[in-house]
Protein backbone atom coordinates (compact mmCIF):
# COMPACT_ATOMS: atom_id res chain seq x y z
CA UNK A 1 0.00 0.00 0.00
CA UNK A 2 2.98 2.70 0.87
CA UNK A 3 4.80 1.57 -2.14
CA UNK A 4 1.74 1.80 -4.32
CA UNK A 5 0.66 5.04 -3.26
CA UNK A 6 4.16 6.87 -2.63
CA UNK A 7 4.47 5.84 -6.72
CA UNK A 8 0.54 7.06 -7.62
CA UNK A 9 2.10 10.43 -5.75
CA UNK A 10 5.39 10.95 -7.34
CA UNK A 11 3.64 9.85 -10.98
CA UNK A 12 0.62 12.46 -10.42
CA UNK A 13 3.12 15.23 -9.70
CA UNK A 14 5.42 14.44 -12.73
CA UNK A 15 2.85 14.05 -14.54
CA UNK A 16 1.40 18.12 -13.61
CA UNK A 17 4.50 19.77 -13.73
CA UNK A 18 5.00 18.27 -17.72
CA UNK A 19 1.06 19.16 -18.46
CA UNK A 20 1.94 22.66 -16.94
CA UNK A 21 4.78 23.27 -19.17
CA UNK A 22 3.34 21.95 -22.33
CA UNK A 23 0.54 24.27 -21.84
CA UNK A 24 2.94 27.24 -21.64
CA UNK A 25 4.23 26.41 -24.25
CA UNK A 26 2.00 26.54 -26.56
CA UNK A 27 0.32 29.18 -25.09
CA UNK A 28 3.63 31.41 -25.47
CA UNK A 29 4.66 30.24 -29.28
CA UNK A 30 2.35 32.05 -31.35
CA UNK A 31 1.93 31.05 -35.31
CA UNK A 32 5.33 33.00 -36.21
CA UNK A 33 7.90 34.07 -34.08
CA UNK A 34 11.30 35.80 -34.85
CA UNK A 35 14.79 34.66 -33.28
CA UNK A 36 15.10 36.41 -30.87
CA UNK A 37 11.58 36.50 -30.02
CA UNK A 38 11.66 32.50 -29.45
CA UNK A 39 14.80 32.91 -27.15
CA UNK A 40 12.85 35.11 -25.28
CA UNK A 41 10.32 32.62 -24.70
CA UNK A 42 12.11 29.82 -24.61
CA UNK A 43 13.95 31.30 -21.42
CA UNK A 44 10.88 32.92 -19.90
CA UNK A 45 9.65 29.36 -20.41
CA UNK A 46 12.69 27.39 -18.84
CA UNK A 47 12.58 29.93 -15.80
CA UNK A 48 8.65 28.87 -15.23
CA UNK A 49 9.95 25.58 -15.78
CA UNK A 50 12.62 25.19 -13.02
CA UNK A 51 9.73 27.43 -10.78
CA UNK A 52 7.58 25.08 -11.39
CA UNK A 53 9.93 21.95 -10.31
CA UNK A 54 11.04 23.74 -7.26
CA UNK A 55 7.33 23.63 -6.52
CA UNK A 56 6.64 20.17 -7.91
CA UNK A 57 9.48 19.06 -4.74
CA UNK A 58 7.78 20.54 -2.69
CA UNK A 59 4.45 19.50 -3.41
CA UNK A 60 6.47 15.75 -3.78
CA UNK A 61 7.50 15.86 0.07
CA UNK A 62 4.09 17.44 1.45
CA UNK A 63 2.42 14.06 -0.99
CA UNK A 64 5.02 11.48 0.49
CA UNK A 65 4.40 12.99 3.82
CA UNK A 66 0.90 12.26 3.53
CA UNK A 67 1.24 9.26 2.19
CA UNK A 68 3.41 8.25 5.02
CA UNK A 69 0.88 9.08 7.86
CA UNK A 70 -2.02 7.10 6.05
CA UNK A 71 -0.30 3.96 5.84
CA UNK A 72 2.65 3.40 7.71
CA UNK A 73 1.78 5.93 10.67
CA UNK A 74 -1.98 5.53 10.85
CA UNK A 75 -4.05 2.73 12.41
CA UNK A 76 -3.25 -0.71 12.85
CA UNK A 77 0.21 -0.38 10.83
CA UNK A 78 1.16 2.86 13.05
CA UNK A 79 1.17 0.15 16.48
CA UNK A 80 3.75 -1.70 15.03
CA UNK A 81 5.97 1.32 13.63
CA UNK A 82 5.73 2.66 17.54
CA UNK A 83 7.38 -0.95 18.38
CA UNK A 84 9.87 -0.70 15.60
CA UNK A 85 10.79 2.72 17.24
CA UNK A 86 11.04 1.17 20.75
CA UNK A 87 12.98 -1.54 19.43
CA UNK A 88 15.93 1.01 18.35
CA UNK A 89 16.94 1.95 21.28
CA UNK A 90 16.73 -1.64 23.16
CA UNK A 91 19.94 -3.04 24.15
CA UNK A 92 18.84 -6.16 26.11
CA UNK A 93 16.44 -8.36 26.15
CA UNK A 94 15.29 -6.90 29.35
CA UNK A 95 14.02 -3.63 26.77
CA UNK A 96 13.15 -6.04 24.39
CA UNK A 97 10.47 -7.97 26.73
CA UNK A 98 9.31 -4.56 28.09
CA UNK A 99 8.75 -3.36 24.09
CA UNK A 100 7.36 -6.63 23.45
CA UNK A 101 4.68 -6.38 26.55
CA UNK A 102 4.02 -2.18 25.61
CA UNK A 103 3.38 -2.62 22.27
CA UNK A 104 2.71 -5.71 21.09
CA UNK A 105 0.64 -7.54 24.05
CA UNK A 106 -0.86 -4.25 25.70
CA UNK A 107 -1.60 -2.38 22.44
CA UNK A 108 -1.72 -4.91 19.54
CA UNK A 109 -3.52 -7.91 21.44
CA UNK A 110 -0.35 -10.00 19.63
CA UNK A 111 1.02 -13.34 21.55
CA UNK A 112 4.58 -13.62 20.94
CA UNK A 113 7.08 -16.43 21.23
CA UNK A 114 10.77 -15.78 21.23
CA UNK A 115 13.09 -18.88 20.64
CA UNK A 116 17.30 -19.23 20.48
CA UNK A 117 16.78 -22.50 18.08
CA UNK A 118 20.30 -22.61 18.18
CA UNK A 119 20.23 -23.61 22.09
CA UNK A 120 16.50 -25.38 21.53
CA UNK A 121 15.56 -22.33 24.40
CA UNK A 122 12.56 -20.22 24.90
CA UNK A 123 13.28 -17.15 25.83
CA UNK A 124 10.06 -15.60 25.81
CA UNK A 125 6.52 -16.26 25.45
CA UNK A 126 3.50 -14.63 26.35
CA UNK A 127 1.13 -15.72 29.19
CA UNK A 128 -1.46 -17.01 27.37
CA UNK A 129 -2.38 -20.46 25.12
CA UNK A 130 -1.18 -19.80 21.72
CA UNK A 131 2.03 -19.84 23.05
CA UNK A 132 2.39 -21.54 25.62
CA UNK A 133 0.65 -24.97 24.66
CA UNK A 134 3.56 -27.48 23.96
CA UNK A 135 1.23 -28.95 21.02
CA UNK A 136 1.07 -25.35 19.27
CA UNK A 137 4.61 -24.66 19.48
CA UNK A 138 5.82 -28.71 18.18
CA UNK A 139 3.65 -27.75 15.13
CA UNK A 140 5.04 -24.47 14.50
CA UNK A 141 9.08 -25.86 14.84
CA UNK A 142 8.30 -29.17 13.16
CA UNK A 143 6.82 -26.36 10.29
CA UNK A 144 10.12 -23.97 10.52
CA UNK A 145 13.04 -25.97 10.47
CA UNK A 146 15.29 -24.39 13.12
CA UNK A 147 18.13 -23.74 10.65
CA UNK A 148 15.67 -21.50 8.62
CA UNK A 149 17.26 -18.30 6.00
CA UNK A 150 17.47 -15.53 7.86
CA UNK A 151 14.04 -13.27 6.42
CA UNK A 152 10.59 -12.46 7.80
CA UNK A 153 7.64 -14.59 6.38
CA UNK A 154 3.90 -15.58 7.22
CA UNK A 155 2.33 -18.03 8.47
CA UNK A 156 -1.34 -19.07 8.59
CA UNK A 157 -3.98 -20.53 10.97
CA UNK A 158 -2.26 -24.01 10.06
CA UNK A 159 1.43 -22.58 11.60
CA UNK A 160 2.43 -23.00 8.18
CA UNK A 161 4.30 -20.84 6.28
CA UNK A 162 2.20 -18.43 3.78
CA UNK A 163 2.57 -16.26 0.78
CA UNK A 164 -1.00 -15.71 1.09
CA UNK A 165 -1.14 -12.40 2.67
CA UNK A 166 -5.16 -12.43 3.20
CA UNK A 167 -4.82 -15.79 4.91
CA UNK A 168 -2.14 -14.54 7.68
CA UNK A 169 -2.81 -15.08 10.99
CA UNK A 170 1.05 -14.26 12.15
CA UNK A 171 4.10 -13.28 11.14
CA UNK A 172 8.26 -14.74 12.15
CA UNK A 173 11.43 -12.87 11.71
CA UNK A 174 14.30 -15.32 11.69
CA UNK A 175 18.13 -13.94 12.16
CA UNK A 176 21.26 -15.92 13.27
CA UNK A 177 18.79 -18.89 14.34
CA UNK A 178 17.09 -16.42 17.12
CA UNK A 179 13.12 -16.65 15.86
CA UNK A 180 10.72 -14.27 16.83
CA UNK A 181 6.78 -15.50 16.22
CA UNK A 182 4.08 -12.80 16.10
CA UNK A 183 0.60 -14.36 16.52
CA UNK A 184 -2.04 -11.65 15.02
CA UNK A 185 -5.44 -12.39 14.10
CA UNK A 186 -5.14 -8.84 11.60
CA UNK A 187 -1.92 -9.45 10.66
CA UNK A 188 -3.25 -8.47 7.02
CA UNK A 189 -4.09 -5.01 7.78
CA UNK A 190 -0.15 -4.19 8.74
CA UNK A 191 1.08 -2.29 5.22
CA UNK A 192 3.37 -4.73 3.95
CA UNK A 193 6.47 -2.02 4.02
CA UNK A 194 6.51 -2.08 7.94
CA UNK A 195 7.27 -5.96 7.97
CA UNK A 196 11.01 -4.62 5.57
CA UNK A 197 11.90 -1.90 8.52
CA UNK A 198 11.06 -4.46 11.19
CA UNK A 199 13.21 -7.12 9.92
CA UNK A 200 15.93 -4.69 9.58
CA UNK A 201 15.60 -2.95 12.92
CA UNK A 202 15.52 -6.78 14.41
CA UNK A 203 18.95 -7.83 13.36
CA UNK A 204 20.42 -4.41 14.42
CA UNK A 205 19.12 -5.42 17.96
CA UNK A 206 20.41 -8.80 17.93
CA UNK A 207 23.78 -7.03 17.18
CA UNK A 208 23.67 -5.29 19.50
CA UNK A 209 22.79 -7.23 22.52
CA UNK A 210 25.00 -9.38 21.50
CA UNK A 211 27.70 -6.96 21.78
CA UNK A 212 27.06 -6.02 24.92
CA UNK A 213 26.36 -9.21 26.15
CA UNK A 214 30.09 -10.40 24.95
CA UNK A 215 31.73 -7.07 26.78
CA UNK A 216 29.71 -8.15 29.96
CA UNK A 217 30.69 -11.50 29.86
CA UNK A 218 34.59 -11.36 29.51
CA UNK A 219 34.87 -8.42 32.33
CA UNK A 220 33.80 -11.05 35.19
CA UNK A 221 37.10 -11.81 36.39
CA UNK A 222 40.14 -9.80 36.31
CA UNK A 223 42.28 -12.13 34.03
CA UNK A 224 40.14 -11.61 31.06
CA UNK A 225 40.61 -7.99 31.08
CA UNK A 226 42.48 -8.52 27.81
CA UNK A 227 39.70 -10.14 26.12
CA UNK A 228 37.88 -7.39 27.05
CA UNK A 229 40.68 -4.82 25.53
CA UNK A 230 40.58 -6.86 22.33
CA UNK A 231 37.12 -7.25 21.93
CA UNK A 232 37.00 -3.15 22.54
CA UNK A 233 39.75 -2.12 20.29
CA UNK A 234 37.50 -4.57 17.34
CA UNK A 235 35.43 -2.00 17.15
CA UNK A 236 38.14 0.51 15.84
CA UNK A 237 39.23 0.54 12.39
CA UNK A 238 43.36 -0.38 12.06
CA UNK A 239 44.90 1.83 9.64
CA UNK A 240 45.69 -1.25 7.34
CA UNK A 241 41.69 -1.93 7.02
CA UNK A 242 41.30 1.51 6.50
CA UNK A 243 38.70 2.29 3.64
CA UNK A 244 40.32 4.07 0.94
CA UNK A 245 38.58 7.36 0.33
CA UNK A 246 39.35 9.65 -3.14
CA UNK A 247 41.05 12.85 -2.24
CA UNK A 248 41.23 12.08 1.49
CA UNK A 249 44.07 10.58 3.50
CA UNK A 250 43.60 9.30 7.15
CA UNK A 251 46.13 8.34 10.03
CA UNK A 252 45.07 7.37 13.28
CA UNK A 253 46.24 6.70 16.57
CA UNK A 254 45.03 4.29 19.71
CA UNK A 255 47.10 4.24 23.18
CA UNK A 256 44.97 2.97 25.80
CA UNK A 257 46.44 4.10 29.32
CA UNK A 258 45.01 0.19 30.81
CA UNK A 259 43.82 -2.10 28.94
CA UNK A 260 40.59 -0.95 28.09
CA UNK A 261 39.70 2.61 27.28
CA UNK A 262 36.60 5.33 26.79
CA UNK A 263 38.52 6.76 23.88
CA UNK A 264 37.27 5.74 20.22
CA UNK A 265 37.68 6.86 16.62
CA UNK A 266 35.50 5.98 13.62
CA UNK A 267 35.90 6.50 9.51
CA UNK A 268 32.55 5.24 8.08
CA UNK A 269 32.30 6.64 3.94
CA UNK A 270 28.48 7.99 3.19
CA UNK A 271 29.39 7.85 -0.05
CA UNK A 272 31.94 8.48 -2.99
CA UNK A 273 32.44 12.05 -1.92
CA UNK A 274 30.96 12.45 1.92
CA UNK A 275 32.44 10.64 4.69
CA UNK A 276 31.59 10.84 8.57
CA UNK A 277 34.82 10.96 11.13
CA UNK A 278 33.92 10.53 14.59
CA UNK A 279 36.63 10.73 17.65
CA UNK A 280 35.41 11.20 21.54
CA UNK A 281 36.04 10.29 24.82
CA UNK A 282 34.03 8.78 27.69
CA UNK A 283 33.80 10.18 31.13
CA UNK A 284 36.27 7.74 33.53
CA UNK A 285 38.47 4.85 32.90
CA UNK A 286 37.62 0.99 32.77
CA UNK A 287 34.83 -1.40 32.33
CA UNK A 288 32.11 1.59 32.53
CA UNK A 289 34.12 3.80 30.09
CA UNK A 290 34.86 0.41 28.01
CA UNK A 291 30.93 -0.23 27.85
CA UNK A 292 29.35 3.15 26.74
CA UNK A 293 32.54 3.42 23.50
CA UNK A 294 30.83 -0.11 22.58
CA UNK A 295 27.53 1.13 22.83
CA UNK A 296 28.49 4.34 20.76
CA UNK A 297 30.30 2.86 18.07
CA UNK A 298 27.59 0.75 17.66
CA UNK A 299 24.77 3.18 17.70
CA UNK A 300 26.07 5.10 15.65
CA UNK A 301 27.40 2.45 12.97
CA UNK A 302 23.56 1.35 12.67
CA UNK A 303 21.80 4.90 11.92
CA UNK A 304 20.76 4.87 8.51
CA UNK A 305 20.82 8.74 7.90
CA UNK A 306 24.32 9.28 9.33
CA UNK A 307 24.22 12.89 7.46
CA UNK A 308 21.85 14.04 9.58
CA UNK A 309 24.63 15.06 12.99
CA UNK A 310 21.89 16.29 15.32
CA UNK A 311 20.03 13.09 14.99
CA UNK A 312 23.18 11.37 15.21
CA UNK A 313 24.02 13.24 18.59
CA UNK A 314 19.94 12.64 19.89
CA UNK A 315 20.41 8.69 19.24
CA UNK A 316 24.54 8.44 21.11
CA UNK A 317 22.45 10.72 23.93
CA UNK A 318 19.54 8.72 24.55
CA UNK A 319 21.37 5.16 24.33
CA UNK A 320 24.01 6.30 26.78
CA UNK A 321 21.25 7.77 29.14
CA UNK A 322 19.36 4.10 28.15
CA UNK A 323 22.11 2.26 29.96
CA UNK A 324 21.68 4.10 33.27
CA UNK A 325 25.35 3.88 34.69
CA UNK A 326 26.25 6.43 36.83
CA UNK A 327 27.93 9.84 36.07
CA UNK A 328 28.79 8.64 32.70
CA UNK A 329 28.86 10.67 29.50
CA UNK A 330 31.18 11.69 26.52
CA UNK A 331 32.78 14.38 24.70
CA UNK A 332 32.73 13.58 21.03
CA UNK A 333 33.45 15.43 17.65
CA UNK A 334 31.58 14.63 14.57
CA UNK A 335 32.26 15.90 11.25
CA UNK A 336 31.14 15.20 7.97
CA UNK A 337 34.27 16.48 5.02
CA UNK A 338 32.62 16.66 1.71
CA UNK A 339 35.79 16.40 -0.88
CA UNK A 340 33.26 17.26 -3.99
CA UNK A 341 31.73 20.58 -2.22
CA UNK A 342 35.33 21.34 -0.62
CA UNK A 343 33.40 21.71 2.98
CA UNK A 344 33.16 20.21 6.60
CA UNK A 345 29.91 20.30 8.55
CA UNK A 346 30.22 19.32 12.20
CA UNK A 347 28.88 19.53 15.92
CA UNK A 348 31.66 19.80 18.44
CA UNK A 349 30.25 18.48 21.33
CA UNK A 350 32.71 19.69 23.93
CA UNK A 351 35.54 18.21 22.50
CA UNK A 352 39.18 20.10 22.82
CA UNK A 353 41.84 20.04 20.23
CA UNK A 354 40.03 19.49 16.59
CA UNK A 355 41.08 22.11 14.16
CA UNK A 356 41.79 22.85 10.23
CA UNK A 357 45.40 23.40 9.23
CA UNK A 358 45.75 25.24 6.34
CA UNK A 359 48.24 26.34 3.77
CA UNK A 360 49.39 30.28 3.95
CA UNK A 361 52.05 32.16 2.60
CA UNK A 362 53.68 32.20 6.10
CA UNK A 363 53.06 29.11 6.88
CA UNK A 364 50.30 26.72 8.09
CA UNK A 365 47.34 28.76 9.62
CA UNK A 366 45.33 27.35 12.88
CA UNK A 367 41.36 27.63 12.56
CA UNK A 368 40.08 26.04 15.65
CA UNK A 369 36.27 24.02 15.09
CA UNK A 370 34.83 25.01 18.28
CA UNK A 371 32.99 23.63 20.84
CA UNK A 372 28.91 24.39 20.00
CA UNK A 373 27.01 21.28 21.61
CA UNK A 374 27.15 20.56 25.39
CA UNK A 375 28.74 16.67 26.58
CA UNK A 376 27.07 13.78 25.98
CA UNK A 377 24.70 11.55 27.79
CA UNK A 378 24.03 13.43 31.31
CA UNK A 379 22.52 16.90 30.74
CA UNK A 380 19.28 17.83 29.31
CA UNK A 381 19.75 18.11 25.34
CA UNK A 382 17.64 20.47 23.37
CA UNK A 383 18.33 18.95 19.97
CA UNK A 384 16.61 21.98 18.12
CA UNK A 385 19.06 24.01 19.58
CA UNK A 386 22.07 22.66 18.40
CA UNK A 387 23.47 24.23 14.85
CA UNK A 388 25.61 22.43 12.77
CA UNK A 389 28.62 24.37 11.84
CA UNK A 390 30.49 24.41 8.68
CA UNK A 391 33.67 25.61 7.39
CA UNK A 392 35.16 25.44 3.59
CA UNK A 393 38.28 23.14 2.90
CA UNK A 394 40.67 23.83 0.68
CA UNK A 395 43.27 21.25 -0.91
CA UNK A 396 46.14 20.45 1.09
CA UNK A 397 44.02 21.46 4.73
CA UNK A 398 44.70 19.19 7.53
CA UNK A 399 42.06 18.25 9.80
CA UNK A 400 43.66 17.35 13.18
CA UNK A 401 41.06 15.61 16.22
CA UNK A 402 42.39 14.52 19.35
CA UNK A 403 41.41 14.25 23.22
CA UNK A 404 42.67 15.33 25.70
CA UNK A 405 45.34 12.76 26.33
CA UNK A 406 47.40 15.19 23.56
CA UNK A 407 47.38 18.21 24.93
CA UNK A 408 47.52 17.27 28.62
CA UNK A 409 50.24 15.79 28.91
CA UNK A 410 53.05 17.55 31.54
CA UNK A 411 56.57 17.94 31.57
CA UNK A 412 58.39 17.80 35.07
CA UNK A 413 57.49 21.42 35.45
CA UNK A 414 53.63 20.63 35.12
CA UNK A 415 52.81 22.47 32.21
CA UNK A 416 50.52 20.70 29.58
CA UNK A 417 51.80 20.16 26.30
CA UNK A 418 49.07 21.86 24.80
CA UNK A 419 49.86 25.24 26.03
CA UNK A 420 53.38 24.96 24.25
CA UNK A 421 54.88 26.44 21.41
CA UNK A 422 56.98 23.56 20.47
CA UNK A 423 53.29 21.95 20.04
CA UNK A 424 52.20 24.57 18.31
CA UNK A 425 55.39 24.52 15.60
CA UNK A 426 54.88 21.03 15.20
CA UNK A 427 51.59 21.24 14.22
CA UNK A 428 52.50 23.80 11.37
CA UNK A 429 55.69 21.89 10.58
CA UNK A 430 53.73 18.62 10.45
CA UNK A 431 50.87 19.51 8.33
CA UNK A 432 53.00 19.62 5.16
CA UNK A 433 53.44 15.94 5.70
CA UNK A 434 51.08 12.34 4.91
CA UNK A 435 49.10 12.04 7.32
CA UNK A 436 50.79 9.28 8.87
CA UNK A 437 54.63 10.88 9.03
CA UNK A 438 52.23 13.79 11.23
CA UNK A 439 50.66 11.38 13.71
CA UNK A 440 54.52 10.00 14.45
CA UNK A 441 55.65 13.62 15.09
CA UNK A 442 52.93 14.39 17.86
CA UNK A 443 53.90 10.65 19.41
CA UNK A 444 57.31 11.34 19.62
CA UNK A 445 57.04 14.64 20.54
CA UNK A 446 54.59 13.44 23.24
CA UNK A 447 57.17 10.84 24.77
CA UNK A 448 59.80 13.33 24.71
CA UNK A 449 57.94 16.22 26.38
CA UNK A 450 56.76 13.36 29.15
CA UNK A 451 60.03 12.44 29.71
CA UNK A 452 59.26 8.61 29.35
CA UNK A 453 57.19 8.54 32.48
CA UNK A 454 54.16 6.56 32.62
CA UNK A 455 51.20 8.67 30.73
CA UNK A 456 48.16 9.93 32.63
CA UNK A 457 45.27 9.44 30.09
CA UNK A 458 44.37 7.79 26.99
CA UNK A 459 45.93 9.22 23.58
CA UNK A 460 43.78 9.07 20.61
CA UNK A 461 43.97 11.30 18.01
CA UNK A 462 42.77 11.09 14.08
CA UNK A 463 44.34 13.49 11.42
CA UNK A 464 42.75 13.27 7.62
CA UNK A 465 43.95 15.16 4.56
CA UNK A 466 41.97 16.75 2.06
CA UNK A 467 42.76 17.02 -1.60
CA UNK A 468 45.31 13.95 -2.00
C-alpha cells in the first residue's frame, strides 16, 4: 500500500509539472515568431519551468508525507511502527520484553514467542495459550526448520508458512537462528512495508545485545581484562583496514592508558564524496568507560541517515542515558568532510583540540572548530538548539582531532603540552606531511615532552587530509 501510493504520488506530480509546461508552451509560441523573439520565450519558459519543479518538490514531500501518515503511521500499521521505534533503542532483552509487553501484548492484542533455536531455548513467550501450549509450538518448529534463512515470512492458521497475505494469521522474523513468532489475528491489515523496517531494525538489535552481552561477559574476572581490551579495540578501524577514500588521507592513533579505554575513533564513507569521522572520549576509565565506546560505536554504525549530525548526537544521547550507569557521558566530535563541495559540517560536542590546518604564505594557519554542543549523555539536550557548523576546505588542509590525552600531557614542570609552542610549531611543521609521518611527530614529541614517564590518560587522536 505505501509503495503503491508513494508511486501514484510521485507519478501524479510528474505528470502536472509536464502538463503545466506543455501548456505554456504553446500558449507562449504564437503562429510565427522571430529569433530572438523564441529565445525570449524559450527562457521565460525554462525559468517557469525550473519554478515550477522547485514547486513540484515541494508539493512531492508534502504528498510522500501524507502518504506516510495514512499507511505506515496511521491505524493498525502505526502500532507496530511505535514498536519498531522502541525496538531502536533496546539493548537487552530486558528492553526487548518490556517493548514486546508495551506494544505488542498491551496495544496490539499479539502473543509472541521468542526462541534461540540454536540452544533449543525459549526465551520468551506470552502468558497465554497460543504460546504456551507445547502442542502449538511442536507444530510451528516441526513447520520452521530451526536452521531457517534468515528473512521475515507468514504463516497461517495451520502454523504453516504463507505467501498468502489475506490468509495470515502471524508473522516470524528469523536472524542468526534467534526466531521471533508474532501471533495476530489482523496481521493483514499491517502495510506490507513495515514488515522490511522491522526485519531490519531486528537484526540491528540482535547485534547489539549481542555486543554487549560479549563485553559483559569477559569483564567477570580480572584475568580476562584482555579479552575485554581486544574485543573493545574490534570496534576501531586499524589503519591497514582503513577504507580508501578519493582525495582524502587518514592516520590514526590508539594508546589505551590500561587495557581498556573510553577513547574511540570511527571513519565510516556515506558515499563516494561524503564521509563521517567521529573521535570522543568517555567520562572515567575501565569497564564503565569500556561499555558506553561499545555502545556508541555501535549506535552510531547502525543509523541509517548518518548525514543528519543532530540526529546522530539525539540517538549516542539517549542510548548512553538508556544504559543508566552512573555519572557517565562523553565528549565527542563529529564531522562530515565533503571532498566534492570542498566543505566540513560538524557539531563539536565539547571536545578540545580538533582544528583545520591550512596552507598560507607564512606558513600553516590554525582555525580552531569550536565547541557548539554541550557533553554527551548526562545533561538535558535540546536537539533543536544545536546548529551544525560548517567551514570550507581547501586542498592540502589538515584536519587534526584529538582528546585530551594530547594536549595534557606535563613535563616535570607541570605544564601541559598543549599550552606549548613547540606543540604549536609542530603542528605547522607537520601539516605539510602524509598524514601518517604527522601522527609520528605528535607521538614522539609526546614521549619526549613526558620524559618517558608513565602517561596519565588515553591518547587518541585522528588526522585526515583533504585534496590527496
Amino acid at each position: 500500500m505505501y509503495k503503491t501510493r508513494k508511486r501514484l504520488a510521485l507519478a501524479t506530480v510528474n505528470i502536472l509539472v509536464i502538463i503545466a509546461y506543455v501548456i505554456l508552451m504553446f500558449t507562449l509560441l504564437p503562429g510565427k515568431t522571430s529569433g530572438a523573439g523564441f529565445l525570449g520565450i524559450c527562457l521565460v519558459s525554462s525559468v517557469f519551468f525550473i519554478l515550477v519543479a522547485y514547486a513540484a518538490n515541494i508539493l512531492r514531500q508534502f504528498f510522500l508525507s501524507r502518504v506516510r501518515k495514512e499507511t505506515i503511521e496511521s491505524g493498525e500499521t502505526l502500532i507496530l511502527s511505535n514498536f519498531i521505534e522502541k525496538l531502536r533503542f533496546c539493548y537487552t532483552l530486558e528492553d526487548f520484553y518490556a517493548a514486546i509487553s508495551e506494544h505488542l501484548e498491551k496495544q496490539a492484542d499479539c502473543s509472541v514467542l521468542l526462541v534461540d533455536r540454536k540452544q533449543n531455548y525459549i526465551l520468551y513467550n506470552s502468558p497465554n495459550r497460543l504460546t504456551s501450549t507445547d502442542s502449538i509450538r511442536e507444530k510451528l518448529f516441526l513447520n520452521i526448520s530451526d536452521d531457517w534463512t534468515d528473512s521475515f515470512n507468514f504463516f497461517d492458521r495451520h502454523l504453516g508458512v504463507t505467501t498468502n497475505f489475506h490468509k495470515t494469521r502471524g508473522f516470524f522474523i528469523v536472524y542468526q537462528q534467534i526466531h521471533l513468532y508474532v501471533f495476530c489475528r489482523y496481521t493483514r491489515l499491517f502495510d506490507p512495508e513495515v514488515y522490511n523496517r522491522l526485519f531490519e531494525e531486528f537484526k540491528r538489535f540482535i547485534s547489539r545485545s549481542n555486543t554487549l552481552s560479549t563485553l559483559q561477559e569477559i569483564s567477570s574476572t580480572t584475568k580476562e581484562w584482555e579479552q575485554l581490551a581486544n574485543t573493545q579495540q574490534s570496534f576501531l578501524p586499524v589503519i591497514e583496514e582503513m577504507p580508501k577514500i578519493p582525495k582524502l588521507q587518514i592516520a590514526t592513533y590508539f594508546r589505551p592508558l590500561v587495557n581498556v579505554s573510553g577513547d574511540y575513533y570511527s571513519v565510516l564513507p556515506i558515499n563516494e564524496h561524503k564521509t563521517l569521522l567521529m573521535l570522543g572520549d568517555v567520562s572515567g576509565k575501565g569497564l564503565p568507560a569500556a561499555l558506553i565506546m561499545g555502545l556508541v560505536m555501535n549506535t552510531v554504525k547502525i543509523i541509517e541517515n548518518k548525514e543528519d549530525l543532530v540526529g546522530v548526537l539525539g540517538a549516542i544521547d539517549k542510548a548512553i542515558k538508556g544504559m543508566h550507569l552512573q555519572d557517565k557521558y562523553t565528549v565527542i566530535f563529529l564531522g562530515i568532510v565533503d571532498t566534492e563541495e570542498m566543505k566540513i559540517r560538524y557539531i563539536n560536542a565539547s571536545m578540545s583540540d580538533p582544528v583545520i590546518l591550512s596552507p598560507a604564505p607564512d606558513g600553516y594557519r590554525m582555525k580552531p572548530l569550536t565547541s557548539n554542543a554541550s557533553v554527551v549523555g548526562i545533561l538535558e539536550m535540546d536537539l533543536d538548539s544545536i546548529q551544525v557548523a560548517e567551514k570550507r576546505l581547501f586542498r592540502g588542509d589538515t584536519i587534526l582531532m584529538a582528546t585530551d590525552g594530547v594536549s595534557e600531557v606535563m613535563d616535570d614542570a607541570g605544564v601541559e603540552l598543549g599550552d606549548t609552542e613547540i606543540f604549536r610549531k609542530t603542528l605547522q611543521t607537520g601539516a605539510a606531511k602524509t598524514p601518517k609521518e604527522f601522527v609520528n611527530d605528535i607521538v614522539n614529541l609526546i614521549m619526549d615532552y613526558n620524559g618517558g614517564k608513565k602517561l596519565h590518560d588515553d591518547v587518541t587522536m585522528m588526522i585526515a587530509k583533504v585534496g590527496y
